[in-house]
C-alpha atoms as a PDB file:
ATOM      1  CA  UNK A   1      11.682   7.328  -3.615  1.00  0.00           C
ATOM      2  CA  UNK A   2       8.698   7.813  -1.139  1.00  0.00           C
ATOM      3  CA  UNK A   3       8.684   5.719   1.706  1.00  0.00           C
ATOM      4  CA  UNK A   4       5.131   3.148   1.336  1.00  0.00           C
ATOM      5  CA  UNK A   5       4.135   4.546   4.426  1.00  0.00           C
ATOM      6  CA  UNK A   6       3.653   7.686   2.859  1.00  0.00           C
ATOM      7  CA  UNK A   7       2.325   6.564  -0.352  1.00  0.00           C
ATOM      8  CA  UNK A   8      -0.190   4.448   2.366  1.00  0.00           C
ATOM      9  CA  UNK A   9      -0.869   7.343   4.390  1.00  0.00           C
ATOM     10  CA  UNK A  10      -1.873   9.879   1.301  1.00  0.00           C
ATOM     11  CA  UNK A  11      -4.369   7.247   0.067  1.00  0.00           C
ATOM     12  CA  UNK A  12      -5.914   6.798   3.102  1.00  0.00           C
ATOM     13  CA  UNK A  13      -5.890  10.179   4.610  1.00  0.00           C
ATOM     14  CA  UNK A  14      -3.507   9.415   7.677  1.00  0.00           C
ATOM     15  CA  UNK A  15      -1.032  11.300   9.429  1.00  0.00           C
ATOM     16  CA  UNK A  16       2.018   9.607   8.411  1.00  0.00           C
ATOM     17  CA  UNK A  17       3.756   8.961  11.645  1.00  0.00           C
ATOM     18  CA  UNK A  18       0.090   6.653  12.533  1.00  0.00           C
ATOM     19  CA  UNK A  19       1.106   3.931   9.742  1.00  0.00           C
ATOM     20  CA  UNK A  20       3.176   1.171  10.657  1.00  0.00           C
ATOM     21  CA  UNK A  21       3.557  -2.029   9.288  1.00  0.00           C
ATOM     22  CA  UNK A  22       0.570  -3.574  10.377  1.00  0.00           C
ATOM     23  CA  UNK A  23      -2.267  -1.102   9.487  1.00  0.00           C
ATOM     24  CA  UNK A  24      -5.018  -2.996   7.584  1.00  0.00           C
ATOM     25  CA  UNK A  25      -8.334  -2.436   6.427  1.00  0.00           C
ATOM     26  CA  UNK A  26      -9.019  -4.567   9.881  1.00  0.00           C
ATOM     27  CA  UNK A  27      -7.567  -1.922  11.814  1.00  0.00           C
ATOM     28  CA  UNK A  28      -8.321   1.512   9.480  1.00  0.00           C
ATOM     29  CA  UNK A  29     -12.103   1.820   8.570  1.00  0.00           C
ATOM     30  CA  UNK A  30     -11.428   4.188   5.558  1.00  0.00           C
ATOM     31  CA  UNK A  31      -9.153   1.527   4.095  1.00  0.00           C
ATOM     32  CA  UNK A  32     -12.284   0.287   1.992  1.00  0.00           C
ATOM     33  CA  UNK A  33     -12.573  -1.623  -1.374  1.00  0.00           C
ATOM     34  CA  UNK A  34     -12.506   1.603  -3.485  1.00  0.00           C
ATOM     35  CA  UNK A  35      -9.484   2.963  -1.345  1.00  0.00           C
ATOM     36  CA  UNK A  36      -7.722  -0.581  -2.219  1.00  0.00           C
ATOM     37  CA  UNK A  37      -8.024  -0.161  -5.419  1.00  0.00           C
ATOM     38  CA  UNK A  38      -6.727   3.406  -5.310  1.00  0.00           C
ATOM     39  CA  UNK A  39      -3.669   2.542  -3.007  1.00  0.00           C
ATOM     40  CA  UNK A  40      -2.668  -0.283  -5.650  1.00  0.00           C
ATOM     41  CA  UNK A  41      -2.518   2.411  -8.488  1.00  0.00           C
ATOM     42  CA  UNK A  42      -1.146   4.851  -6.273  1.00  0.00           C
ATOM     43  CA  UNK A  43       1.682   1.881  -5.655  1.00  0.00           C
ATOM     44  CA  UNK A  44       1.813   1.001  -9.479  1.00  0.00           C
ATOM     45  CA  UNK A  45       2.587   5.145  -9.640  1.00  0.00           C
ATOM     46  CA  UNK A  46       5.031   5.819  -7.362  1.00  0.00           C
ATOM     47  CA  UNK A  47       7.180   2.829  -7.655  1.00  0.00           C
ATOM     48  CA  UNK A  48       6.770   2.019 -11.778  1.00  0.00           C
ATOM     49  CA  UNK A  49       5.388  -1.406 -11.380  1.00  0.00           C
ATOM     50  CA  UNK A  50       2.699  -3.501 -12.820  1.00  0.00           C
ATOM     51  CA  UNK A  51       0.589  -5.686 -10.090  1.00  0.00           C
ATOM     52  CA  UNK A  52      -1.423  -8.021 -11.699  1.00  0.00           C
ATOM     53  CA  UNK A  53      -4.816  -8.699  -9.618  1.00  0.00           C
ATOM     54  CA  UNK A  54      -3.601 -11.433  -7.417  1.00  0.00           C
ATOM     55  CA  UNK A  55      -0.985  -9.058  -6.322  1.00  0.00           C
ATOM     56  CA  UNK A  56      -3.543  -6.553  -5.396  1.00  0.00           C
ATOM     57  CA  UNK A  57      -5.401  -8.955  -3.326  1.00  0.00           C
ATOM     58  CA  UNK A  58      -2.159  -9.442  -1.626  1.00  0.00           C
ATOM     59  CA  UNK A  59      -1.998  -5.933  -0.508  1.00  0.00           C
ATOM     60  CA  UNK A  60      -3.883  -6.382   2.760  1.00  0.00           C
ATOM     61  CA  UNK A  61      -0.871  -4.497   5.131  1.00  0.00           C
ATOM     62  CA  UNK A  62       1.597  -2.474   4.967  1.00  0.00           C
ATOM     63  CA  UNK A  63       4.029  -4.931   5.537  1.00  0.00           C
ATOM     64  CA  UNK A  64       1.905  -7.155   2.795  1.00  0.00           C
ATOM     65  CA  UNK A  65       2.599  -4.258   0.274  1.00  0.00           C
ATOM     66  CA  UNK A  66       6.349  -3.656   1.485  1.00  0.00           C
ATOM     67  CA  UNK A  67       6.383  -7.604   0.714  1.00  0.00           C
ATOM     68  CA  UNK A  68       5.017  -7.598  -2.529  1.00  0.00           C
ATOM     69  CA  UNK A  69       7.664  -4.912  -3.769  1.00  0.00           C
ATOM     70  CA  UNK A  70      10.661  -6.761  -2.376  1.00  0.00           C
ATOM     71  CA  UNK A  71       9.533  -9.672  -4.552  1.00  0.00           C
ATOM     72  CA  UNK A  72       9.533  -6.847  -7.462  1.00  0.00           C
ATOM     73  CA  UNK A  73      12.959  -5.373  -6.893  1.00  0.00           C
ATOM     74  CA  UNK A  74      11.645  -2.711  -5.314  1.00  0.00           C
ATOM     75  CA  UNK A  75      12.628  -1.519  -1.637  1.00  0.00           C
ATOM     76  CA  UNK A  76      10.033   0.771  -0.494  1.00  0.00           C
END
């Protein structure tokens, strides 16, 4: 399974080793509204989940993300 830092970092165009749990779109300016949408699907992808849209508005860390797939069974 790929670690969500990687599945983050992809999206977003970061050097893996830069993403920790707290990078946000606060603290990344290429983590816009269209890459948000892009990371969810890219989550939905790699880890063979559904988020439904509240979910998605959830995702607003890393450690937000890693949070959401605990509560799916998922440990990313």
């Amino acid at each position: 399974m790929i670690p969500v830092f990687d599945v983050v970092a992809g999206v977003l165009g970061l050097p893996a080793e830069t993403v920790t749990e707290d990078v946000s779109p606060a603290t990344e300016g290429v983590w816009t509204s269209l890459k948000h949408l892009e990371l969810a699907v890219a989550i939905e992808e790699h880890y063979h989940v559904s988020l439904s849209a509240k979910e998605i508005r959830r995702l607003t860390s890393v450690g937000r993300i890693r949070e959401v797939l605990r509560e799916k069974g998922v440990v990313a």
